[in-house]
Every structure is written in C-alpha cells, then in structure tokens.
N, C-alpha and C. Protein backbone atom coordinates (compact mmCIF):
# COMPACT_ATOMS: atom_id res chain seq x y z
N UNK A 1 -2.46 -15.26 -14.40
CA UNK A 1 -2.03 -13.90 -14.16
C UNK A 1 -3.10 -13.17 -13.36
N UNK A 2 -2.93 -12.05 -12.90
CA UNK A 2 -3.37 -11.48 -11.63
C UNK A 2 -4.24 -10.66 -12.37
N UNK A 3 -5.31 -9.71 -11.91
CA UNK A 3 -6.40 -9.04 -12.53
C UNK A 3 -6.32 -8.23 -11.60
N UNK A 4 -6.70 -6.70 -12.00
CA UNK A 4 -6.99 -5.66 -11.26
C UNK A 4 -7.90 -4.34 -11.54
N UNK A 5 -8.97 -4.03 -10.47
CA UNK A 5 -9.87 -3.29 -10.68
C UNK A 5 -9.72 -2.01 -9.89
N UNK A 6 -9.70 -1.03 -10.58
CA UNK A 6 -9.16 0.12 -10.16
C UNK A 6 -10.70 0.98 -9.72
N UNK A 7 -10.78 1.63 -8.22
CA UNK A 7 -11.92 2.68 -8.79
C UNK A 7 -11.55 3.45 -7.52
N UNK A 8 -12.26 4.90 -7.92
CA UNK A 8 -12.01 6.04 -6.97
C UNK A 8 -13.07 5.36 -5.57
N UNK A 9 -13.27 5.88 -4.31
CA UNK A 9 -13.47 5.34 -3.39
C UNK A 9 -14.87 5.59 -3.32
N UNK A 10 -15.34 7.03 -4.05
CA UNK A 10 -17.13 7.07 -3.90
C UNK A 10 -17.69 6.45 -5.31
N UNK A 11 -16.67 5.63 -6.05
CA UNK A 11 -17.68 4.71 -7.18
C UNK A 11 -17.95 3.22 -6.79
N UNK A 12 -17.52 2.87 -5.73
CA UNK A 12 -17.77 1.64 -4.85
C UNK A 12 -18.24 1.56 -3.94
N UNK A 13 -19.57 1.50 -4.26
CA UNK A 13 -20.38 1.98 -2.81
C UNK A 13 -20.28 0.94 -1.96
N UNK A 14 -20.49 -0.88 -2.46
CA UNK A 14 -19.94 -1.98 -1.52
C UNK A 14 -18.76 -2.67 -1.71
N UNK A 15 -18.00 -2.93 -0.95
CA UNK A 15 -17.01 -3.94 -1.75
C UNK A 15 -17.49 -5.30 -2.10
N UNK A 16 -16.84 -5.69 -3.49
CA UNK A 16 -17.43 -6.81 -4.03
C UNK A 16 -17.28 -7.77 -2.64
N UNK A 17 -17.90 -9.24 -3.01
CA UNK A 17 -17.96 -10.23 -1.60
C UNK A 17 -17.47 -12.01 -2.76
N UNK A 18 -16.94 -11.77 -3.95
CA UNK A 18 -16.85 -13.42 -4.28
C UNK A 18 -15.42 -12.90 -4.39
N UNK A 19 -14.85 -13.96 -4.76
CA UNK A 19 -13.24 -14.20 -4.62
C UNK A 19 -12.47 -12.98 -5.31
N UNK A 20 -11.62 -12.97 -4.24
CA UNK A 20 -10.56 -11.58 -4.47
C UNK A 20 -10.16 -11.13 -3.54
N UNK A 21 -9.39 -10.20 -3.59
CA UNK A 21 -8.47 -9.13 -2.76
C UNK A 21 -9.43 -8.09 -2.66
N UNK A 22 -10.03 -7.25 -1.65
CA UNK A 22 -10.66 -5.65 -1.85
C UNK A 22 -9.08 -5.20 -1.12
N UNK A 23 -8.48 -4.59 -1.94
CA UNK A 23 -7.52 -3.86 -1.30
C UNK A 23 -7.72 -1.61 -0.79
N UNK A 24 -7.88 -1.68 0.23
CA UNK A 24 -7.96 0.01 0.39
C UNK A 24 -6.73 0.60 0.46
N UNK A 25 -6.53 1.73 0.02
CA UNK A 25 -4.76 2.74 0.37
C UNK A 25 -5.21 4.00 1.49
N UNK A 26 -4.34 3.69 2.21
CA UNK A 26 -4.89 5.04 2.95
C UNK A 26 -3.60 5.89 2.84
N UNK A 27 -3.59 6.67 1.73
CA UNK A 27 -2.81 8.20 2.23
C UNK A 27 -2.94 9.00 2.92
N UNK A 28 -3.49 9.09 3.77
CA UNK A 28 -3.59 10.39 4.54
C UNK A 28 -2.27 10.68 5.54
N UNK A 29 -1.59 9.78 5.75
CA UNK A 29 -0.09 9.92 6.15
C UNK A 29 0.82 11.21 5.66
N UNK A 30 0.82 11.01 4.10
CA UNK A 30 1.70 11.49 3.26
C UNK A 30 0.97 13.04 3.15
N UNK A 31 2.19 14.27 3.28
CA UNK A 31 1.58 15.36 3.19
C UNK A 31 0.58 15.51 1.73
N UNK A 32 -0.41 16.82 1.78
CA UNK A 32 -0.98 16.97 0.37
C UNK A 32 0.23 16.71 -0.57
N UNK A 33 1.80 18.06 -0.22
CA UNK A 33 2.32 18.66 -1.28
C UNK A 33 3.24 16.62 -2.01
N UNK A 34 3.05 15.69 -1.25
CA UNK A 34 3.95 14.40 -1.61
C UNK A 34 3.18 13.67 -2.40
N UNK A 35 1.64 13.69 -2.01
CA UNK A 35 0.94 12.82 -2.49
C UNK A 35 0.64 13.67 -3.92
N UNK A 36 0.76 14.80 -4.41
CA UNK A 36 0.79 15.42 -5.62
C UNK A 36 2.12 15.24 -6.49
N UNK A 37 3.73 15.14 -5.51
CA UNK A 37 4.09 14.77 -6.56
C UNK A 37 4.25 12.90 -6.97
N UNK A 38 3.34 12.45 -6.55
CA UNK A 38 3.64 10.92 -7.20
C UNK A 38 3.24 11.03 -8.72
N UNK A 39 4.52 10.40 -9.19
CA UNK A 39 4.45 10.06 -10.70
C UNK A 39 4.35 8.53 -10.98
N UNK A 40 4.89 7.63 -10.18
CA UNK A 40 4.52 6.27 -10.23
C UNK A 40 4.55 5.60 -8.87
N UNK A 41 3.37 4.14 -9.41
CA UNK A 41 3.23 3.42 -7.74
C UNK A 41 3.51 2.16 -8.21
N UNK A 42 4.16 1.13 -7.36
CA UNK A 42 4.41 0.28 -7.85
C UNK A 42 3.62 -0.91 -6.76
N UNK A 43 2.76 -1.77 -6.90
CA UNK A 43 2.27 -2.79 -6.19
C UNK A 43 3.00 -4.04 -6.40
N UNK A 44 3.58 -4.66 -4.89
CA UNK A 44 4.28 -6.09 -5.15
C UNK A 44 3.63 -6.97 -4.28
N UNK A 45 3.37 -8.09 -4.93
CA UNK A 45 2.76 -9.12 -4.15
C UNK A 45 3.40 -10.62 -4.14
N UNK A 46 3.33 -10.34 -2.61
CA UNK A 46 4.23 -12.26 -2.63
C UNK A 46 2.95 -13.45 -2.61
N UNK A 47 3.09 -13.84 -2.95
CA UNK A 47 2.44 -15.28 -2.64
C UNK A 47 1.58 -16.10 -3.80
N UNK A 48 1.59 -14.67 -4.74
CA UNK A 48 0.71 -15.06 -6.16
C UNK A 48 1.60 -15.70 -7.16
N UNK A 49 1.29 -15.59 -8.05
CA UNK A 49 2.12 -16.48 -9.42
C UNK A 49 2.04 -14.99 -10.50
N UNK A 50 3.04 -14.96 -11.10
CA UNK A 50 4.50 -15.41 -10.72
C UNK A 50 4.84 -14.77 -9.26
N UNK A 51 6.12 -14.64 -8.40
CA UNK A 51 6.16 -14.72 -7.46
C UNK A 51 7.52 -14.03 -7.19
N UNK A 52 7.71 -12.93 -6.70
CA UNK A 52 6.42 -12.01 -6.84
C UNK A 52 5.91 -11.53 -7.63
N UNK A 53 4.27 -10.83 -7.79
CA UNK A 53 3.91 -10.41 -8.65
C UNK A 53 3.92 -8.99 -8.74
N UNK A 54 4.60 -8.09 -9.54
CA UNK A 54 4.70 -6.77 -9.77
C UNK A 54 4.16 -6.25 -10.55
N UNK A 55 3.36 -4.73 -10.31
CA UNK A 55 2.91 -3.98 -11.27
C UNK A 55 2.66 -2.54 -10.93
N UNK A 56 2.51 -1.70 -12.02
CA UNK A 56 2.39 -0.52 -11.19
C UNK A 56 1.33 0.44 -11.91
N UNK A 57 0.67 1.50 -10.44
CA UNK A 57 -0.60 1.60 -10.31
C UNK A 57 -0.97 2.77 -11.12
N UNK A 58 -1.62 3.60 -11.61
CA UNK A 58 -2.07 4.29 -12.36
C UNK A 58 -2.98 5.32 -11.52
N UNK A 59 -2.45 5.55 -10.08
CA UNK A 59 -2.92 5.52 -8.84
C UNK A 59 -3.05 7.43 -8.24
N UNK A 60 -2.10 8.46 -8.80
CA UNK A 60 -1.56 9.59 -8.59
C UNK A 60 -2.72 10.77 -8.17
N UNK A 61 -3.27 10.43 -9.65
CA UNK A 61 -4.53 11.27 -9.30
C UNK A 61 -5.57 11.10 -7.97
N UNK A 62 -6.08 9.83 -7.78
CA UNK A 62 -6.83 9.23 -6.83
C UNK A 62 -6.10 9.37 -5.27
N UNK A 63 -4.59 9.35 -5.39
CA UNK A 63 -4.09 9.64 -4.01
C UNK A 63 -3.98 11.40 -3.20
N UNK A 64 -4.54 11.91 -4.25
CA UNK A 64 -4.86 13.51 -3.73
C UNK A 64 -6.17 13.60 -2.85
N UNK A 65 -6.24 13.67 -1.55
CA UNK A 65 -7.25 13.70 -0.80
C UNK A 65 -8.20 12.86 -0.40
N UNK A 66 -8.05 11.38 -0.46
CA UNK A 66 -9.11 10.53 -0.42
C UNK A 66 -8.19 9.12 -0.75
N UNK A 67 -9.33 8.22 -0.14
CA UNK A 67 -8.78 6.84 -0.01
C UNK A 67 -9.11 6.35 -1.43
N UNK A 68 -8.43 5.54 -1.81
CA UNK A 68 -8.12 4.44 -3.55
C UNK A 68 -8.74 2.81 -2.59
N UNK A 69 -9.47 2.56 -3.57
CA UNK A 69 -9.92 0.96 -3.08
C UNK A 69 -9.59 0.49 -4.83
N UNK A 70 -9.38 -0.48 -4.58
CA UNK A 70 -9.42 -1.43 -5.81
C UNK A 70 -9.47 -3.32 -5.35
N UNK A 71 -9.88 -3.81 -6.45
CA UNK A 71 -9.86 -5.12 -6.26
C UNK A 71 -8.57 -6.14 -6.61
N UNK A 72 -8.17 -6.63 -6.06
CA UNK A 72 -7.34 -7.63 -6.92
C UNK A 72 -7.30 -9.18 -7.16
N UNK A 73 -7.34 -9.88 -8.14
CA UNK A 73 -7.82 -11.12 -8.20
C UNK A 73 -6.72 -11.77 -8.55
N UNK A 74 -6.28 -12.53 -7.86
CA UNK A 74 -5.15 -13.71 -7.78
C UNK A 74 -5.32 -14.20 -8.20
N UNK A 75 -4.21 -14.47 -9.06
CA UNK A 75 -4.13 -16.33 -9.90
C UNK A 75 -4.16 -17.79 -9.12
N UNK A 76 -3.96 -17.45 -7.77
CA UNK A 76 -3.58 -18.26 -6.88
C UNK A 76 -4.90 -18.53 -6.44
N UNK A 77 -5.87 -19.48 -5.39
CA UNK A 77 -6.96 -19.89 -4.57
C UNK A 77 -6.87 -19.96 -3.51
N UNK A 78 -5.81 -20.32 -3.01
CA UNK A 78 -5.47 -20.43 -1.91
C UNK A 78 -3.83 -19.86 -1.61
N UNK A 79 -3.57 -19.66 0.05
CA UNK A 79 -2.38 -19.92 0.17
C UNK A 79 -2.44 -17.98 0.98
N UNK A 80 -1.47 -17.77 1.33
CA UNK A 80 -1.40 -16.26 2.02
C UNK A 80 -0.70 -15.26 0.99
N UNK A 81 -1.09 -14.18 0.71
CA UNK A 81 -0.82 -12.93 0.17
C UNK A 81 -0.04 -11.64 1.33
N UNK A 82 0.92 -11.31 0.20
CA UNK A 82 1.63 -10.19 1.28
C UNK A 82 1.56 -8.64 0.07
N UNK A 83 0.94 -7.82 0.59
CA UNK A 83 0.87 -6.43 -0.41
C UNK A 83 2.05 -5.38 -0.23
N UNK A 84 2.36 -5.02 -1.12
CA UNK A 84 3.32 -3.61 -0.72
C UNK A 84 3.27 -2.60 -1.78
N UNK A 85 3.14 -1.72 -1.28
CA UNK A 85 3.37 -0.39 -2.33
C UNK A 85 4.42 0.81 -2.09
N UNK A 86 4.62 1.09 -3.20
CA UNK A 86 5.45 2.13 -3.09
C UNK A 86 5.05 2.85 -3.95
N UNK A 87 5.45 4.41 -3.16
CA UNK A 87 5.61 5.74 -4.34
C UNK A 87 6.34 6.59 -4.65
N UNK A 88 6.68 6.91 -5.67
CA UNK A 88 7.98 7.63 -6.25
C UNK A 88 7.70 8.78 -7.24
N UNK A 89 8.27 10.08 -7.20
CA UNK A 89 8.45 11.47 -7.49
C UNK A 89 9.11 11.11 -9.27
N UNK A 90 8.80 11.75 -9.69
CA UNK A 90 9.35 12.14 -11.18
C UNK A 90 11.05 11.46 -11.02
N UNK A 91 11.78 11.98 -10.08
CA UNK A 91 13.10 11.69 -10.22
C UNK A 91 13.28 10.33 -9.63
N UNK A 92 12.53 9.36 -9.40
CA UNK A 92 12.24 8.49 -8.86
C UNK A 92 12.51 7.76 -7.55
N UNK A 93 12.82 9.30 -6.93
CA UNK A 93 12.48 9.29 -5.50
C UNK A 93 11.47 8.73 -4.50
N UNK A 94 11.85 8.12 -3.56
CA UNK A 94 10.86 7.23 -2.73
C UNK A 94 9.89 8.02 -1.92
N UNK A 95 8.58 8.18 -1.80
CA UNK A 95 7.99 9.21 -1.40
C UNK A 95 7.36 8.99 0.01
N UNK A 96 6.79 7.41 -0.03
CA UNK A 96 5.95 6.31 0.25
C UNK A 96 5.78 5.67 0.39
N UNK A 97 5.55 4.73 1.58
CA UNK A 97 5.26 3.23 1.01
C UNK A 97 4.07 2.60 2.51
N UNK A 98 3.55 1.24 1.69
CA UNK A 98 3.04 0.69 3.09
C UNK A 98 2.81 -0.95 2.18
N UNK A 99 2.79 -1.51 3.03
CA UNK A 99 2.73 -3.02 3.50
C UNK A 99 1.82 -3.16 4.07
N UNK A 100 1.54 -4.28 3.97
CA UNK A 100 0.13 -5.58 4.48
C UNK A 100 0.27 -6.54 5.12
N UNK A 101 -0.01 -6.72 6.48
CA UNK A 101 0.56 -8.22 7.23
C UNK A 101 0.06 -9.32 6.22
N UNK A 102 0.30 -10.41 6.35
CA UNK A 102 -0.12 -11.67 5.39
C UNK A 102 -1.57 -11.94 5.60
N UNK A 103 -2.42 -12.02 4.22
CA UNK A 103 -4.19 -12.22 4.08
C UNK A 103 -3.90 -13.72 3.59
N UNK A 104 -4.85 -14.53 4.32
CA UNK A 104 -5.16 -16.21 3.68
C UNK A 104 -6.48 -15.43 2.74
N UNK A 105 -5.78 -16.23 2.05
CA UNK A 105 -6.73 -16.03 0.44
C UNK A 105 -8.20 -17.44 0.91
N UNK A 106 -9.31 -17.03 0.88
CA UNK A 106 -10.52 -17.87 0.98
C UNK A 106 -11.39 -18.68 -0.05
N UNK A 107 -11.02 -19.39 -0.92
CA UNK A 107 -11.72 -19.95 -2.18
C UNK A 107 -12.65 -19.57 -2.24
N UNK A 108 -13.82 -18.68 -3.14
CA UNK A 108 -14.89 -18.14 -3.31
C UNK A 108 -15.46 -17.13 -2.36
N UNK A 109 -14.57 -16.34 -1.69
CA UNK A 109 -14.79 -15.08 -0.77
C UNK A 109 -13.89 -13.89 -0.61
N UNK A 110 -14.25 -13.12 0.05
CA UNK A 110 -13.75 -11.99 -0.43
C UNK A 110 -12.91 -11.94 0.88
N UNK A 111 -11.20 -11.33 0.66
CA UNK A 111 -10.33 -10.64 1.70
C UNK A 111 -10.39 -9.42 1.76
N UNK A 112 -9.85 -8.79 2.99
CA UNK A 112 -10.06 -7.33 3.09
C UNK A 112 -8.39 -7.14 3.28
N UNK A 113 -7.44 -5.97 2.68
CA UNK A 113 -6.44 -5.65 2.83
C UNK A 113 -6.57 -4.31 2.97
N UNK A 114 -5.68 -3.71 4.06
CA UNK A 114 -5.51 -2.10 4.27
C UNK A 114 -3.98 -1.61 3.83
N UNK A 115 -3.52 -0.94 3.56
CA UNK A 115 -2.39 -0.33 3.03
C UNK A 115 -2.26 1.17 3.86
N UNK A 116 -2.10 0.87 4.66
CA UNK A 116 -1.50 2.65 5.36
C UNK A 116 -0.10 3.41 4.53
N UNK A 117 -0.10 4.41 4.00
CA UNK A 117 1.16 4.70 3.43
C UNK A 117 1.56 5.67 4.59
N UNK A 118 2.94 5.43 4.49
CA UNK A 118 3.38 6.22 5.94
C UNK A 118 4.78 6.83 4.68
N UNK A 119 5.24 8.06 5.32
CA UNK A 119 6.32 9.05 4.42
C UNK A 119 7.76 7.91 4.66
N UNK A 120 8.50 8.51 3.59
CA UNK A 120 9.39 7.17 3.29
C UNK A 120 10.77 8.62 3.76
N UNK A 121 11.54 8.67 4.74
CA UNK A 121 12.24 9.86 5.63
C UNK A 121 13.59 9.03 5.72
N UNK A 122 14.65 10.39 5.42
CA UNK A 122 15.57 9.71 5.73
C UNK A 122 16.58 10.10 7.12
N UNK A 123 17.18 9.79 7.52
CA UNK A 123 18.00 9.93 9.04
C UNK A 123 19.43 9.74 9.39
N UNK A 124 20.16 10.75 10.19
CA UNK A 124 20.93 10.43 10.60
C UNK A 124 21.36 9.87 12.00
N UNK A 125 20.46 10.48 12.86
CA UNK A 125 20.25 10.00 13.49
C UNK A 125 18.24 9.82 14.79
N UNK A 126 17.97 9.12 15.39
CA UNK A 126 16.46 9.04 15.51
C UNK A 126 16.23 10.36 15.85
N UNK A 127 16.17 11.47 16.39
CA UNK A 127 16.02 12.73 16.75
C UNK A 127 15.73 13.34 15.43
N UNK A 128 16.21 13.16 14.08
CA UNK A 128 15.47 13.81 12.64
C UNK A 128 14.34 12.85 12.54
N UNK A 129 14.04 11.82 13.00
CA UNK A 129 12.48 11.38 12.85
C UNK A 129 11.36 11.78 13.32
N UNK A 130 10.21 11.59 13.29
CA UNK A 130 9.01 11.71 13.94
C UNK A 130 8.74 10.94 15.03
N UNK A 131 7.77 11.11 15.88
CA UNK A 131 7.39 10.52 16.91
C UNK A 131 7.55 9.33 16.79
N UNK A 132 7.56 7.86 17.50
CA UNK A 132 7.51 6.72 17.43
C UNK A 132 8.06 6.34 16.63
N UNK A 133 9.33 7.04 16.09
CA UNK A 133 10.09 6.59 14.88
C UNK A 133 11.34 6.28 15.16
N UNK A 134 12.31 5.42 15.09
CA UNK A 134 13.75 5.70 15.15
C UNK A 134 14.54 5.23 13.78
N UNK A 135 15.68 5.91 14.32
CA UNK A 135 16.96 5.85 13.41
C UNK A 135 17.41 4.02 13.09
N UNK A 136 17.47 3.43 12.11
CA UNK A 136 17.43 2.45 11.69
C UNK A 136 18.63 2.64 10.11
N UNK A 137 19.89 2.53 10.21
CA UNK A 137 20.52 2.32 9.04
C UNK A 137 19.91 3.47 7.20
N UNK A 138 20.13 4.47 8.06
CA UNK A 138 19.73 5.80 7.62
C UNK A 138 17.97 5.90 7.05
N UNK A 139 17.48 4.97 7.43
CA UNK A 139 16.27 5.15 7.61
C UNK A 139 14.95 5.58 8.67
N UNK A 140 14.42 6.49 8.79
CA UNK A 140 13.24 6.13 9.87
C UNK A 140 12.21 4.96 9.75
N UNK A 141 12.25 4.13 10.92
CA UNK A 141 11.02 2.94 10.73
C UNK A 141 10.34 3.23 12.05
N UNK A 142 9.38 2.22 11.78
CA UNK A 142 8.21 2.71 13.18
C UNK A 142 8.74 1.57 14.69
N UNK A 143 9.24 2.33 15.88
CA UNK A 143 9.62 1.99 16.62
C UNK A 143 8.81 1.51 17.21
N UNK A 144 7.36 1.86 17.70
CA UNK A 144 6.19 1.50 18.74
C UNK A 144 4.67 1.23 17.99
N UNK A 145 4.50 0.06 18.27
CA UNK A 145 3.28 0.09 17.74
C UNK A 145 1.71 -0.44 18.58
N UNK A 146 1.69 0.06 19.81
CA UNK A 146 1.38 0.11 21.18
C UNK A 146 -0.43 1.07 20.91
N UNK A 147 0.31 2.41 19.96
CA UNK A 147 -0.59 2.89 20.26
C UNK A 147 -1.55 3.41 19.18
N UNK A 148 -1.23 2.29 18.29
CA UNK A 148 -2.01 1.94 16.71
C UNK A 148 -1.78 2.76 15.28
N UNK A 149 -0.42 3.29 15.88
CA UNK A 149 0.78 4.42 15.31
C UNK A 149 1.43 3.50 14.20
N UNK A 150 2.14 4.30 13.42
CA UNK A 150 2.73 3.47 12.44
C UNK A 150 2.75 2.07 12.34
C-alpha cells in the first residue's frame, strides 16, 4: 500500500532524494474565493497497486495562497506513475483539477511530479471559455499548449 507525507511548502526546506514521489500542487490557477471553498481533494494514481490507487487529501487549508508539496511512496519500484487530482465544494461540485504526464518510478531515487490545478468551467459554447481554451462536449479544455499555458 501507498504512503503519504503531507507538509505545508515552508516546512520542507529540501525535497527528500531516496525513493518516492516529491509531488508539488500548484494552485495558483484557481481563484482565492475556489480554492477556499474546497471541502475535499481526491488524489488518483495509475500505475501503483492497487490500480488505481485512490485517496483523498486533507489538502484545503494548505491550498489558500501557497504551493502543497508532499511525498508519496509507492508500493510499486518500478514501472510509470500517472497523478491526478481533483477538487470539490461542499456540494460536491468540481472546482479543480490537474494531472501529471507519466513519471518512471527510479529504484532508490527520488521523482519530481508537478500538478498545475487549472479551474474545472463549464461551456456552451468556446467563446464562454478563457483564452487558449475551447468548447469540448460542455466542457472547457486547454486548446494550445505552445505557449506553456494550460
């Protein structure tokens, strides 16, 4: 089973370096007033055991103004990891989310994973989205990624 080390971002002054995940969240996407109301986060990971592995983060407070690092230690040694998170409002509304291209896990070394959370918007058509965004099956997703944008 999977292990996880939770800490605010100025109680880790290095990231650990022996085997594990250092995973960072970057909210700064998500307005203040969204990232206040998260009531739950849920982290899913493919590639670990069981498969996927789900759990959810204890994360709410720490996503008000500042980046969340934590560690995560796979049951697995090898093989590629895929991260995703999501965040959701009291009514369990989608607030949030971000994904991780695939990390090869290194036997006795440390991976680095970033998590950008980008606002989770809905659409009728691409013109209610944001920049570099289009209309996608009543969703906004990130259309261009050229210019290190979504």
């Amino acid at each position: 089973m999977a292990a996880l080390v939770l800490a605010a971002s100025g109680c880790m002054p290095d990231p650990p370096t022996g085997f594990g995940v250092n995973v960072t969240i970057d909210p700064t996407a998500l307005s203040t007033s969204a990232r206040m109301h998260v009531a739950e986060s849920l982290l899913t990971v493919h590639g670990d055991l069981p498969d996927p592995y789900a759990m959810p983060l204890d994360i709410h407070t720490q996503l008000v103004g500042r980046k969340v690092r934590f560690r995560y230690l796979p049951a697995v040694h090898s093989g590629a990891l895929d991260f995703h998170l999501a965040l959701y409002d009291g009514a369990n509304n989608l607030l949030g989310e971000g994904a991780s291209e695939p990390v090869s896990l290194v036997d006795g070394s440390a991976v680095e994973v970033k998590l950008v959370l980008v606002r989770h918007l809905t659409c009728a058509v691409t013109s209610d989205c944001p920049e570099g965004f289009s209309c996608a099956d009543r969703w906004c997703v990130c259309s261009s990624h050229s210019d290190g944008g979504c």
